[in-house]
Protein backbone atom coordinates (compact mmCIF):
# COMPACT_ATOMS: atom_id res chain seq x y z
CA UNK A 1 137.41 -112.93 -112.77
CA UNK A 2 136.42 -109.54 -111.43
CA UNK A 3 132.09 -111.34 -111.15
CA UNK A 4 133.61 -114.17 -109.37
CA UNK A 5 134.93 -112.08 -106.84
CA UNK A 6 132.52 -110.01 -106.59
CA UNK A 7 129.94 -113.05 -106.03
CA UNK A 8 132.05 -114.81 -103.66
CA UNK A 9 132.48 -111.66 -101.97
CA UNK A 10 128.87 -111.16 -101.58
CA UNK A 11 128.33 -114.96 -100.86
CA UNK A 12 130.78 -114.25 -97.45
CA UNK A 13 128.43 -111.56 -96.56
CA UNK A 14 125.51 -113.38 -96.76
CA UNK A 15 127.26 -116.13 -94.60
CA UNK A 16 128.62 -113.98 -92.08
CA UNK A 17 124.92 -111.86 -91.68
CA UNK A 18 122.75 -115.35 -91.37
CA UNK A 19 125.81 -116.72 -88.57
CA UNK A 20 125.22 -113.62 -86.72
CA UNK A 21 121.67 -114.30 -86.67
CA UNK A 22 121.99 -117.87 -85.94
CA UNK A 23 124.11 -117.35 -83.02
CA UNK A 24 122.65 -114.07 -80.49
CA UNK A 25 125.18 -112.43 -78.64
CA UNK A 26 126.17 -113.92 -74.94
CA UNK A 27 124.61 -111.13 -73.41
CA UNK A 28 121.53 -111.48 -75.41
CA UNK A 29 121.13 -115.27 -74.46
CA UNK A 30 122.23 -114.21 -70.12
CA UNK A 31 119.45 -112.09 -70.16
CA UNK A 32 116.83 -114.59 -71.72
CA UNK A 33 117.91 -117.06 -69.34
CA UNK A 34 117.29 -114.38 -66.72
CA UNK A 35 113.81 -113.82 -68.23
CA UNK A 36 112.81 -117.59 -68.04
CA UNK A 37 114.68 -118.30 -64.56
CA UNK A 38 112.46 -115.03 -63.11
CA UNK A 39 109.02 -117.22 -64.56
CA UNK A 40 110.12 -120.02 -63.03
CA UNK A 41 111.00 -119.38 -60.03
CA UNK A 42 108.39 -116.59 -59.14
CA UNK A 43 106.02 -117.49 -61.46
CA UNK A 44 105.02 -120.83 -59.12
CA UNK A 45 104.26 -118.31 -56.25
CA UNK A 46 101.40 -116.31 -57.91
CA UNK A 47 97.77 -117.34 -57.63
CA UNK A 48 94.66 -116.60 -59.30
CA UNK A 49 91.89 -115.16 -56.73
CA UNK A 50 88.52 -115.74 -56.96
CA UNK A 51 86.04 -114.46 -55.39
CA UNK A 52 82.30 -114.43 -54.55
CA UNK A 53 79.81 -111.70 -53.78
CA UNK A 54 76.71 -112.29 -52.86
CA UNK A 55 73.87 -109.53 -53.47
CA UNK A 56 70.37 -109.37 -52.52
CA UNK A 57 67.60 -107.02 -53.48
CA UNK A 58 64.04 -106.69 -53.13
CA UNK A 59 61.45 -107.13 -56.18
CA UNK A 60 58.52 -104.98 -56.65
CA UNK A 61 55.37 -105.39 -58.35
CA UNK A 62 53.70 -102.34 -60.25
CA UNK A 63 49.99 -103.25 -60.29
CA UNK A 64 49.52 -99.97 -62.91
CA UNK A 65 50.93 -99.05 -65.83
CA UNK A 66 53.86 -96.97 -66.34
CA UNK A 67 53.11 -93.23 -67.75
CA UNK A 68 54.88 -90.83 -69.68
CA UNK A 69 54.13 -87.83 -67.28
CA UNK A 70 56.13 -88.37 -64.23
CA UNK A 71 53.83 -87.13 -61.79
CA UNK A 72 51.45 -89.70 -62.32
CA UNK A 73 54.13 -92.62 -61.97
CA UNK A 74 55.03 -91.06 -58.66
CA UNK A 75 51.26 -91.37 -57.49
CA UNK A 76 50.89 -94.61 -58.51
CA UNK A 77 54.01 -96.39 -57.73
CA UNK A 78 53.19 -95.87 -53.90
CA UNK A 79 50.64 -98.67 -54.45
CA UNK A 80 52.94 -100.97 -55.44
CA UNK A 81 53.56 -104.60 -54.14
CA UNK A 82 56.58 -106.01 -51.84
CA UNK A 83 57.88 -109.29 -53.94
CA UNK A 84 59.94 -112.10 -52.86
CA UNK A 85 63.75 -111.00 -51.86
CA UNK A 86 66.40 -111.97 -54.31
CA UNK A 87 69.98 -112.64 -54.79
CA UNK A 88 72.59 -112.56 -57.43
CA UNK A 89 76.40 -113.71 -57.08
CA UNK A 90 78.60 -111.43 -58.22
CA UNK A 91 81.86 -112.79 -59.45
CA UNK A 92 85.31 -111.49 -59.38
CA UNK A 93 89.02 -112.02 -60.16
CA UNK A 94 92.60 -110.98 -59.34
CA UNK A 95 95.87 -112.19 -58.47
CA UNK A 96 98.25 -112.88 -55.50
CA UNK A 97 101.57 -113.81 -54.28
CA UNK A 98 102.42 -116.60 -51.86
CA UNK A 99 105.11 -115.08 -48.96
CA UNK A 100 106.19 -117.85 -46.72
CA UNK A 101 105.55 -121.40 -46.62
CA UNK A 102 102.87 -120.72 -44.29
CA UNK A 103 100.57 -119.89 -46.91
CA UNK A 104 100.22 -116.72 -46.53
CA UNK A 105 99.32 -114.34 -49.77
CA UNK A 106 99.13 -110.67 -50.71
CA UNK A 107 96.70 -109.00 -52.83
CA UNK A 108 95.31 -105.92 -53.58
CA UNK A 109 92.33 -104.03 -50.73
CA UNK A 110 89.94 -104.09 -54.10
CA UNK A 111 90.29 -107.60 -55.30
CA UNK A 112 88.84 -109.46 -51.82
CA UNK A 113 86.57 -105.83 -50.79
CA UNK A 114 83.23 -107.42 -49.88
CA UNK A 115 83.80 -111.36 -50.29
CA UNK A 116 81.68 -113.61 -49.33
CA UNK A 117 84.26 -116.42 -50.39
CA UNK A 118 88.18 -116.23 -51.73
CA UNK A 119 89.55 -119.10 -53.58
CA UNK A 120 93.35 -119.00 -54.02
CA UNK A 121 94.60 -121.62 -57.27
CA UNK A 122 98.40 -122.36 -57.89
CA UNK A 123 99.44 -122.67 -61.07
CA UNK A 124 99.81 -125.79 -60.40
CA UNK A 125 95.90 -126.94 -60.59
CA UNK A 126 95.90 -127.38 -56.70
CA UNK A 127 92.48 -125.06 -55.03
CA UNK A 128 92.21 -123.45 -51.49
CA UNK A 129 89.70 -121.74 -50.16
CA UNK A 130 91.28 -118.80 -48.45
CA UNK A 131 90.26 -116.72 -45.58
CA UNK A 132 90.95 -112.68 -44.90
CA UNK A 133 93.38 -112.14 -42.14
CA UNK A 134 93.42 -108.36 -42.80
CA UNK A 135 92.99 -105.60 -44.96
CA UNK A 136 93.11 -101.51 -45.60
CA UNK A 137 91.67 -99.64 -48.11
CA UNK A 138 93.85 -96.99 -47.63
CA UNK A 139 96.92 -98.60 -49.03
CA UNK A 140 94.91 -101.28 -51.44
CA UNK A 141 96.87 -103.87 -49.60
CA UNK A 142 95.22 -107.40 -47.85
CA UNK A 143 96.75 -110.93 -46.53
CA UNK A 144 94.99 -113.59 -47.19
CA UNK A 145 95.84 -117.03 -46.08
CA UNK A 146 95.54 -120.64 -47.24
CA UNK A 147 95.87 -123.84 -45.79
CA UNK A 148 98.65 -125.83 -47.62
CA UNK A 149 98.69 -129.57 -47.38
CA UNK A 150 102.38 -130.39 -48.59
CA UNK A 151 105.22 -127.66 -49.64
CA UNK A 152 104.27 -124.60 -51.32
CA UNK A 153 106.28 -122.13 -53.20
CA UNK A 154 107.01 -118.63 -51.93
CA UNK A 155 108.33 -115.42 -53.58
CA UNK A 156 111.44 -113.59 -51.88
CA UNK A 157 110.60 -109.62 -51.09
CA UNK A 158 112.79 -107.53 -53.02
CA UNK A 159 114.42 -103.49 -51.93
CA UNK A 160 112.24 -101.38 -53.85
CA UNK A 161 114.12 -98.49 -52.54
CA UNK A 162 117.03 -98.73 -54.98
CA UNK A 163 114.91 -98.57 -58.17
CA UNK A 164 115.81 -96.67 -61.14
CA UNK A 165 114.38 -95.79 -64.39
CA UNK A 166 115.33 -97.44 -66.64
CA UNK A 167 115.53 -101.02 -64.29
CA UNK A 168 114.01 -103.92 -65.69
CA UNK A 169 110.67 -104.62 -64.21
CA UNK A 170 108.58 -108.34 -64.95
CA UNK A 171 104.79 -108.26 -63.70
CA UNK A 172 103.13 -111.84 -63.17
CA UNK A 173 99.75 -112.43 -62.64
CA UNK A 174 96.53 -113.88 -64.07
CA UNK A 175 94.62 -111.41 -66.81
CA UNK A 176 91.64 -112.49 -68.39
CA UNK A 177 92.34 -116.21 -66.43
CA UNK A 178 88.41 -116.88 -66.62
CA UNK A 179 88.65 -116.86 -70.38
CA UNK A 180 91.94 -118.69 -70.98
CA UNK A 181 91.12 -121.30 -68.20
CA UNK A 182 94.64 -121.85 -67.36
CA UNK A 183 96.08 -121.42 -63.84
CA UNK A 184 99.25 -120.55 -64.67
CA UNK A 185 100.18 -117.08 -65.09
CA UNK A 186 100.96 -114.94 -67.55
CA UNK A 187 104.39 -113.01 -67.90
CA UNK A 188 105.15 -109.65 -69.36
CA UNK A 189 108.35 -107.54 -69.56
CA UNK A 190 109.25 -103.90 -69.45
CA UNK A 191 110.91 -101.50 -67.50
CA UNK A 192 110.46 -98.93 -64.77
CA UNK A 193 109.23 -95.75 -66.33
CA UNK A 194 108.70 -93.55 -63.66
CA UNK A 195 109.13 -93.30 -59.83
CA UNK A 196 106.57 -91.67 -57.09
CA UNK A 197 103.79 -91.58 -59.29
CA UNK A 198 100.25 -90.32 -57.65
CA UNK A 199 97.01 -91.32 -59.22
CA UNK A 200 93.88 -89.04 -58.33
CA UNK A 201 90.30 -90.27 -57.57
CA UNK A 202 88.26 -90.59 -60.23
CA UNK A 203 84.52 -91.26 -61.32
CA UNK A 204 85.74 -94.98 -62.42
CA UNK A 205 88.17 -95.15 -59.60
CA UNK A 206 87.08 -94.00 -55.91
CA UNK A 207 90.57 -94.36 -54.00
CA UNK A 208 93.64 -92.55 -54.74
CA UNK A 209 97.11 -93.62 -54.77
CA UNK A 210 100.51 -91.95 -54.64
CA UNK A 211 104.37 -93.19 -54.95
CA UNK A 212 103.78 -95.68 -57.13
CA UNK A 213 105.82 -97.29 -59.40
CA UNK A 214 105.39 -96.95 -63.06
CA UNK A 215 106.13 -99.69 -65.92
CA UNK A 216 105.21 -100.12 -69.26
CA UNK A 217 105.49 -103.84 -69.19
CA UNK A 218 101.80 -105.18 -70.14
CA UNK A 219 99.54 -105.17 -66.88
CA UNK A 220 96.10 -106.08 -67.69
CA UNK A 221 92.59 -106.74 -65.83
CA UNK A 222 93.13 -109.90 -63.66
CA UNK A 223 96.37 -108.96 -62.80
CA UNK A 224 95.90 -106.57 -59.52
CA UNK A 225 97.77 -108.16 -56.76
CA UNK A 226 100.65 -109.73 -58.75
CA UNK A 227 104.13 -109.56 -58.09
CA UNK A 228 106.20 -106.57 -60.24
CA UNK A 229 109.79 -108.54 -60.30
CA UNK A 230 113.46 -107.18 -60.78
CA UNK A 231 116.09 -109.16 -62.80
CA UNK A 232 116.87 -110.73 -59.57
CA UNK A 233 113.56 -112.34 -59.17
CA UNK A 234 113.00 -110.42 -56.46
CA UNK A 235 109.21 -108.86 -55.77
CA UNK A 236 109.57 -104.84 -55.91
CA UNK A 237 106.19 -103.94 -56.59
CA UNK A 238 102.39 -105.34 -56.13
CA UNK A 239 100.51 -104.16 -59.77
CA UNK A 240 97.69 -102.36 -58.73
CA UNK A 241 96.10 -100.03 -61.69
CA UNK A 242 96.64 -98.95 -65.51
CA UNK A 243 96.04 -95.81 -67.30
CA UNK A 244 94.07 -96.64 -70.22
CA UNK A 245 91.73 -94.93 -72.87
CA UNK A 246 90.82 -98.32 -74.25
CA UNK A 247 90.29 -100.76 -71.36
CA UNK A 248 93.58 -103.01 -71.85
CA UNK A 249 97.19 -102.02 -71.34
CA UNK A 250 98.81 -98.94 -72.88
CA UNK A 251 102.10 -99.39 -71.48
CA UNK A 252 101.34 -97.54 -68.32
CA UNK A 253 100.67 -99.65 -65.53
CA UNK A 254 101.59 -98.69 -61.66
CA UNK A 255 102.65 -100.67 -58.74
CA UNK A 256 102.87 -100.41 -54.57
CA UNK A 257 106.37 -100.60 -54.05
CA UNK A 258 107.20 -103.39 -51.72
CA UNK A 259 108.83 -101.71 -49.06
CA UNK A 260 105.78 -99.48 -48.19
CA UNK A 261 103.96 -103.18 -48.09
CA UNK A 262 106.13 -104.65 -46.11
CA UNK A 263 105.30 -101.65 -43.43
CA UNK A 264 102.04 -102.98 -42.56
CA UNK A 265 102.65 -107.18 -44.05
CA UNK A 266 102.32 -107.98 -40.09
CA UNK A 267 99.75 -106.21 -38.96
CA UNK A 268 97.77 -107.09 -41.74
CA UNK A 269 98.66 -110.98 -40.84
CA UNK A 270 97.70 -110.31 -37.55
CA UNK A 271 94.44 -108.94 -38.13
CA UNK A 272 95.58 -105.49 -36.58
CA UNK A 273 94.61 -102.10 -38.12
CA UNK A 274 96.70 -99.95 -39.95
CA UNK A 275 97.39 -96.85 -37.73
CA UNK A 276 98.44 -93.71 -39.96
CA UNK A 277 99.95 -90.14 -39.04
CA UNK A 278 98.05 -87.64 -39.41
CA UNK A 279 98.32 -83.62 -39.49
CA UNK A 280 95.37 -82.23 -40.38
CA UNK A 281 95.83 -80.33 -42.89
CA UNK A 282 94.66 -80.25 -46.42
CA UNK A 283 97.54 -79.60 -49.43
CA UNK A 284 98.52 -78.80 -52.78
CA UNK A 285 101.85 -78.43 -54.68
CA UNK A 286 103.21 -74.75 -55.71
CA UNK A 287 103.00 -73.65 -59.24
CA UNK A 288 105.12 -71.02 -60.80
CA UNK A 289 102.43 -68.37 -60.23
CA UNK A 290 101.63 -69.65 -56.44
CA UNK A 291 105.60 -69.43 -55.63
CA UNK A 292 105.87 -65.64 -57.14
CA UNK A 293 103.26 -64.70 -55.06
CA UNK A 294 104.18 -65.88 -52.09
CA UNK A 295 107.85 -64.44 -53.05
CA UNK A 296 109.72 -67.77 -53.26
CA UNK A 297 112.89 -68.55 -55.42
CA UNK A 298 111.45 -71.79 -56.13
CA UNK A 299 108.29 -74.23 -56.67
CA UNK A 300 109.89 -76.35 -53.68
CA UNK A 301 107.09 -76.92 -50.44
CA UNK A 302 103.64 -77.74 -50.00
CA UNK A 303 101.37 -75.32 -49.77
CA UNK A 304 98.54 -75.53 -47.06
CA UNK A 305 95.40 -74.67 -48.43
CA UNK A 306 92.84 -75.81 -45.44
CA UNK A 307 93.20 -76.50 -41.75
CA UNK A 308 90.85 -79.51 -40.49
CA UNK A 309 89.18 -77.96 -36.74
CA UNK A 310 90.87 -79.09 -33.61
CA UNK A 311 93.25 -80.73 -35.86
CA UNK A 312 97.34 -81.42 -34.69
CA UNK A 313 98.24 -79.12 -37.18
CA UNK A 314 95.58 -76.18 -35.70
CA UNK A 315 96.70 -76.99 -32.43
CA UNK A 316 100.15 -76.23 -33.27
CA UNK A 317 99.15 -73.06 -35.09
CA UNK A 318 99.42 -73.66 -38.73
CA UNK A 319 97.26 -71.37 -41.20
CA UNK A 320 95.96 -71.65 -44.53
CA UNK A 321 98.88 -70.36 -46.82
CA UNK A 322 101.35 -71.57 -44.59
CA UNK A 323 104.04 -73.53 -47.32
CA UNK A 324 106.23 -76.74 -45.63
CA UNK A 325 109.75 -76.97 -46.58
CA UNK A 326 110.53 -79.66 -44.38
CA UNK A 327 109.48 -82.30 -41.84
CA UNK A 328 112.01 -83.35 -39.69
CA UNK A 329 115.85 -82.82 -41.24
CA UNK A 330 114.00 -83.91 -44.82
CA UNK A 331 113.43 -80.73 -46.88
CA UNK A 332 110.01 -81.18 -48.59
CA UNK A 333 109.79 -80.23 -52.06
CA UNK A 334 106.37 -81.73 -52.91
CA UNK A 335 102.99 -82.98 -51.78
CA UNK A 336 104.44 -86.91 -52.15
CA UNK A 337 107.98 -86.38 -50.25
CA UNK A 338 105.59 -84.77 -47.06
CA UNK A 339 103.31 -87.88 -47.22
CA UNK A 340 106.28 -90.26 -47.40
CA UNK A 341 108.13 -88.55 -44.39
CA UNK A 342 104.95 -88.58 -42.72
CA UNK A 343 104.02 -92.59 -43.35
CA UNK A 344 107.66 -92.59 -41.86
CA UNK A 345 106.55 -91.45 -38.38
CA UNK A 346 104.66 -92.89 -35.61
CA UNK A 347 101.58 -91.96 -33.78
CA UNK A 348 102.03 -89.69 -30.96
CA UNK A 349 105.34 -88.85 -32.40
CA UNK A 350 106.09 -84.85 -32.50
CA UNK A 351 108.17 -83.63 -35.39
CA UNK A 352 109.48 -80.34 -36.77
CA UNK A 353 108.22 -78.97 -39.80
CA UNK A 354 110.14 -75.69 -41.30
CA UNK A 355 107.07 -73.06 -42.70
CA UNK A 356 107.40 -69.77 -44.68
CA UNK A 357 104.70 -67.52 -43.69
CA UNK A 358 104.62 -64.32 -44.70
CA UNK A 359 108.45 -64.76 -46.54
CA UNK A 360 109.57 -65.42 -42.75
CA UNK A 361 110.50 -69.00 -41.97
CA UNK A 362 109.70 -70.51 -38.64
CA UNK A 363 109.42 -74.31 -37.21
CA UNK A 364 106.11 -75.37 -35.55
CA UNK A 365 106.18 -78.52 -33.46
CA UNK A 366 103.32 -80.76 -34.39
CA UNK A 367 102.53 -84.01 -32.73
CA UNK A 368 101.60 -86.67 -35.33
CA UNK A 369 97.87 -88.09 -34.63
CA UNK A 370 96.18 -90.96 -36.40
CA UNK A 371 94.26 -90.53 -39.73
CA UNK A 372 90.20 -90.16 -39.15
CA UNK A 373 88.43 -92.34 -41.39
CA UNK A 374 86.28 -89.89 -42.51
CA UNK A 375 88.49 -86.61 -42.63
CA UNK A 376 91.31 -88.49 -44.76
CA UNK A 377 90.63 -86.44 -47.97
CA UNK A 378 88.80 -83.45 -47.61
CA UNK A 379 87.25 -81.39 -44.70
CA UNK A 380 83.62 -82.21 -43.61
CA UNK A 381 80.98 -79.46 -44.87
CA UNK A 382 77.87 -77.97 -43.33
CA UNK A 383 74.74 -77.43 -45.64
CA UNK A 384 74.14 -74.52 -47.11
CA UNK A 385 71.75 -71.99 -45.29
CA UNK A 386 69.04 -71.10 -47.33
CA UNK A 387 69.47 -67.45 -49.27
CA UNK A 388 67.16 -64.44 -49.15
CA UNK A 389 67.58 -63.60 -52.55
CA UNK A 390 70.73 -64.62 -55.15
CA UNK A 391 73.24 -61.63 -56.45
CA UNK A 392 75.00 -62.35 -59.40
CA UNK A 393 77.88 -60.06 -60.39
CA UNK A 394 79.59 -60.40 -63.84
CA UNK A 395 82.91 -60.64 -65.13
CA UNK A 396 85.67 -59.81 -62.46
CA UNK A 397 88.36 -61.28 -64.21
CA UNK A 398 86.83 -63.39 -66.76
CA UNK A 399 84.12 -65.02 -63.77
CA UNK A 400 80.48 -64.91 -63.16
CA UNK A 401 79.45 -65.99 -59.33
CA UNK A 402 76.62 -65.90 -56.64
CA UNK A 403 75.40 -66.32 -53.85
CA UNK A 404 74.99 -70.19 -52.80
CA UNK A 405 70.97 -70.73 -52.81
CA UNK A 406 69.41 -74.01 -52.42
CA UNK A 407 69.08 -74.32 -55.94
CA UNK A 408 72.50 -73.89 -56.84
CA UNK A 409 73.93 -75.78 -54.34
CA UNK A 410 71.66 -79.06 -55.77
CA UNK A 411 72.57 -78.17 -58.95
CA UNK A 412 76.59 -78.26 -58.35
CA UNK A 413 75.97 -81.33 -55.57
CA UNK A 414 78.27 -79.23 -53.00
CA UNK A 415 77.54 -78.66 -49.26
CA UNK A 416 79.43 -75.41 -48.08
CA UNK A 417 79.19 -72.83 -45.23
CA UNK A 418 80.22 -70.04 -46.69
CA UNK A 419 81.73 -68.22 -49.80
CA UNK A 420 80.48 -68.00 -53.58
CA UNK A 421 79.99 -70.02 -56.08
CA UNK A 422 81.45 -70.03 -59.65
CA UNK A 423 78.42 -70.48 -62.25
CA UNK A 424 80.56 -69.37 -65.19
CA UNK A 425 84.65 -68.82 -66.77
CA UNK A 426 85.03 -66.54 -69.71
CA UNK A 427 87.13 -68.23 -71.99
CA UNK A 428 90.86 -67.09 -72.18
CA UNK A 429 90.05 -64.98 -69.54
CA UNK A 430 92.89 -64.80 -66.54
CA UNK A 431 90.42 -66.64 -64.62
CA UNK A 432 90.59 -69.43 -67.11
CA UNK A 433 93.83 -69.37 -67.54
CA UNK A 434 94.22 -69.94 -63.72
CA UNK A 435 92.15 -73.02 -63.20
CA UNK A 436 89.27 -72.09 -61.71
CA UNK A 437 86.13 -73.44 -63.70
CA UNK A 438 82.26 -73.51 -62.69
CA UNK A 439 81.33 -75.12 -59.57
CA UNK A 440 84.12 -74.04 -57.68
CA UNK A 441 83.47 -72.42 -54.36
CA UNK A 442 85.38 -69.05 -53.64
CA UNK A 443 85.88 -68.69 -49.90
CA UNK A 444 88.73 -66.49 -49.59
CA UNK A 445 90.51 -63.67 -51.96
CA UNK A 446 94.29 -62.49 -50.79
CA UNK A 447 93.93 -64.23 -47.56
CA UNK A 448 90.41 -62.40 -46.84
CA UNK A 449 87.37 -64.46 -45.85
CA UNK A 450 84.54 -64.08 -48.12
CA UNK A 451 81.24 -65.49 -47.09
CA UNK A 452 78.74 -64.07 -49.61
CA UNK A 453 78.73 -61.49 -52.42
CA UNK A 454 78.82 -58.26 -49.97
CA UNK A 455 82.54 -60.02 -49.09
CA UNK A 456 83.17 -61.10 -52.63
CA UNK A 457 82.16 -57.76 -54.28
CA UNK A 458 83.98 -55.21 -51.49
CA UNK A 459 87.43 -58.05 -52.21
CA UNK A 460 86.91 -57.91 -55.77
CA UNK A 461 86.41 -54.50 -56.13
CA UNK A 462 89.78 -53.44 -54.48
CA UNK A 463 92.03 -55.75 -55.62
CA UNK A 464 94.67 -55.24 -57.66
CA UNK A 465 98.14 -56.98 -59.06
CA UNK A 466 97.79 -60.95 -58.96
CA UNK A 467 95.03 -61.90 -56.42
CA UNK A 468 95.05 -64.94 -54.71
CA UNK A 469 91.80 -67.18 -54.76
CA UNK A 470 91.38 -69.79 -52.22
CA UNK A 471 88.55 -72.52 -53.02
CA UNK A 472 87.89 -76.25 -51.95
CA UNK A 473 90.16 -77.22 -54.43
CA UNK A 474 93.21 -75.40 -53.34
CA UNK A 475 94.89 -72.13 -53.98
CA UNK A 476 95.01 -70.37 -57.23
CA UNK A 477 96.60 -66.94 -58.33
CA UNK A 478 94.48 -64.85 -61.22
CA UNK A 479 96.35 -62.45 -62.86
CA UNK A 480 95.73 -59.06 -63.60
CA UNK A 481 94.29 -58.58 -67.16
C-alpha cells in the first residue's frame, strides 16, 4: 500500500512538472507576443542597402626584371611603361530604416561613404534605387531617399532619453544578407547594457563615437543602419559598431541614440550641413592622481589639456590645466556630459562655463563657434626643425628622451614644434605606471614649457613631489619614486 502511494505520488509530480511546461506562464507568452508584434510591425520598415563603388587605377608595365637589392629596382622601375587605366567595383552592404511614407530612409555616414549607386530592397522583394539627400561623417548619420510607387511601411521614432539598463532593446537589420539571399531581416534580442558609451579611433576604425548606447543583443556585419527597438516598437537607437576579438558579435554592440538623430533628420533631408559648436579646446577626463594634484575632492570636470590658436576658448582666456565643472547651469563631471551640453547649444551662442584654476573657481564667457573640419580632433602641427646634434638623458623617473631630430621624428611618424620625445619607459617605473610610453612627446613639466633637452633637463632636474607631464596625449602625473 505504502509503493502505491508512493508511485502515484510520484506519478502527480510528473503530471504537474510536464503541465507546467506545457502551459508558459501569461507573462511569458505577453512578452513573446511583444517580441513577434515588434518584427512585424518594424521589421517591414528596414531595408537592405547596397551599394556600388567604383575604383580605377592605372597599370604599369616593368620592361626589367625585379631584383633582390632595392637600389637597383628603384633605377629601373623609372623606365617603366604607362598601361591601359582600369576599374574594379567595389561592393558593399548595410541596412536602413524607412521614416515616413515619403520614402525617406536612415543609415549609417559609412554604409553610403563614396557610392557610386545605393539600392534600397524591402523585405518585401520590391528594389529602389535610392539617391543621397545628405550626410555627416561626424555623427555616422545619412538620409537617403526612394521613390515609392504604392504605400510603404514606416517605423515610429522612439524617446531614447528615458532608457535604462536593464530595458529591453531588439536590433533589426540585414547581416550577412548577400549570403542568405533573403530580403527580409533578421531579428535579435537583448537588453541595454550600458548608457553614454564612447568608442576611440582606431587603426581598423578611423572615426570616433561617444554616447552611445550599448546592447548585447546580436548585432552583426550588415546590420549598420538598422533600427535598435524598445518593447514598444519604437526606434531608440540606429546600430552602428561592435566590439569584437573575433569578427562577429560578442554581445557588445553600440547604437546612436535616436534623439541625437533626430537633431540633424532635417537638415540631412534637406541637403543642409550639419553645423556643430565648437570651443576649441582639446580634453581629457581626471584620474585620481590628476584630481590630487590639482587639489580637488573629486574626479568630477574635464581637464583642458591644449588650447587650439585664435580659438573661442583662447579668446575667452582659457589655459591648458584649466578643469570645467560646468557649462551653463549643467555641472560637468566628464568629457561626454561637456560634449552633450555642448551639441545642446547653437552657433554664435555664448555660454558660461565654471573653471578651477589654480584651486580658485571662476566663470569665463565663451561664445560657441562652429567645428573646423580639420581641427575637430587634435591641434594642427608644424614639422620638426632639423637638430644640431641629439642629447639623450637617461632615466628621470623610469624615462629615456631626446631631442626631436629628423630621424626620430620619421621614425615615430609625429610632426611637432617643440618639446622631447620619449624613446624609452623602464618597466614598473613611476613613469610606467603613469601612462606615458615611447613616442610620446613631452612639451610641458608642472605647467613649464619645455622645448628641447636644455628645458627638459633644467625641469627635470628640480622637480620634486608628483610632477605633472603634459604631452599630445593629455596630462599625466608621475610620481615620485
Amino acid at each position: 500500500m505504502n509503493k502505491f502511494k508512493i508511485s502515484l505520488l510520484m506519478m502527480s509530480l510528473i503530471l504537474i512538472s510536464f503541465l507546467s511546461y506545457a502551459e508558459p506562464p501569461k507573462e511569458a507568452l505577453t512578452l513573446q507576443d511583444a517580441f513577434v508584434k515588434v518584427s512585424k510591425d518594424i521589421g517591414q520598415a528596414v531595408v537592405s542597402i547596397s551599394t556600388e563603388h567604383t575604383e580605377r587605377y592605372q597599370t604599369r608595365y616593368y620592361p626589367f626584371a625585379q631584383f633582390e637589392d632595392q637600389f637597383f629596382n628603384d633605377f629601373f622601375n623609372d623606365f617603366f611603361v604607362e598601361g591601359p587605366q582600369r576599374e574594379f567595383k567595389k561592393m558593399g552592404l548595410g541596412s536602413g530604416f524607412i521614416i515616413d511614407k515619403e520614402g525617406y530612409i536612415i543609415t549609417n555616414e559609412h554604409v553610403i561613404h563614396g557610392a557610386d549607386k545605393i539600392t534600397a530592397t524591402l523585405p518585401d522583394g520590391r528594389e529602389f534605387e535610392a539617391r543621397l539627400t545628405g550626410s555627416d561623417v561626424y555623427s555616422d548619420l545619412a538620409v537617403i531617399k526612394i521613390e515609392p510607387k504604392g504605400e510603404l511601411p514606416f517605423a515610429k521614432l522612439g524617446d531614447s532619453d528615458g532608457l535604462q539598463i536593464g530595458h529591453w532593446a531588439i536590433a533589426i537589420g540585414n547581416p550577412f544578407a548577400f549570403a542568405v539571399k533573403n530580403p527580409e531581416p533578421t531579428v535579435t534580442v537583448g537588453v541595454i547594457s550600458a548608457l553614454h558609451r564612447s568608442l576611440p579611433r582606431t587603426d581598423k576604425r578611423s572615426r570616433e563615437y561617444s554616447d552611445l548606447i550599448q546592447t548585447d543583443a546580436a548585432i552583426n556585419p550588415g546590420n549598420s543602419g538598422g533600427p535598435l527597438v524598445n518593447i514598444y516598437g519604437e526606434v531608440i537607437g540606429i546600430n552602428v559598431a561592435i566590439f569584437t576579438l573575433s569578427g562577429g558579435s560578442e554581445g557588445i554592440g553600440f547604437a546612436i541614440p535616436i534623439n541625437a538623430a533626430k537633431k540633424i533628420i532635417n537638415d540631412l533631408i534637406q541637403g543642409k550641413k550639419v553645423l556643430y559648436g565648437w570651443l576649441g579646446v582639446i580634453i581629457q577626463d581626471m584620474d585620481a592622481n590628476l584630481a590630487s594634484y590639482f587639489g580637488l575632492e573629486d574626479k568630477s570636470g574635464v581637464l583642458v589639456s591644449r588650447i587650439v590658436e585664435a580659438s573661442p576658448a583662447e579668446k575667452a582666456g582659457l589655459k591648458p590645466g584649466d578643469v570645467i565643472i560646468s557649462l551653463g547651469d549643467e555641472k560637468i563631471k566628464n568629457t561626454e556630459s561637456l560634449l552633450r551640453e555642448l551639441l545642446k547649444k547653437n552657433i554664435g551662442e555664448k555660454v558660461s562655463l565654471g573653471v578651477v584654476r589654480n584651486l580658485k573657481l571662476y566663470s569665463a564667457v565663451v561664445e560657441i563657434a562652429e567645428r573646423p573640419e580639420d581641427k575637430t580632433v587634435s591641434v594642427e602641427q608644424k614639422k620638426p626643425e632639423p637638430q644640431v646634434s641629439q642629447k639623450i638623458v637617461k632615466s628621470w623617473r623610469g624615462i629615456e628622451v631626446s631631442d626631436i631630430t629628423p630621424e626620430i621624428a620619421h621614425r615615430f611618424k609625429i610632426a611637432v614644434e617643440s618639446g622631447v620625445i620619449i624613446l624609452s619607459v623602464e618597466p614598473q617605473s613611476p613613469a610606467e605606471q603613469s601612462g606615458l610610453r615611447p613616442g610620446d612627446v613631452i612639451y610641458e613639466i608642472n605647467r613649464a614649457p619645455i622645448k628641447n633637452m636644455r628645458d627638459y633637463s633644467a625641469m627635470a632636474g628640480k622637480a620634486s613631489g608628483d610632477a605633472l607631464i603634459g604631452t599630445y596625449r593629455g596630462y599625466v602625473v608621475i610620481k615620485e619614486k
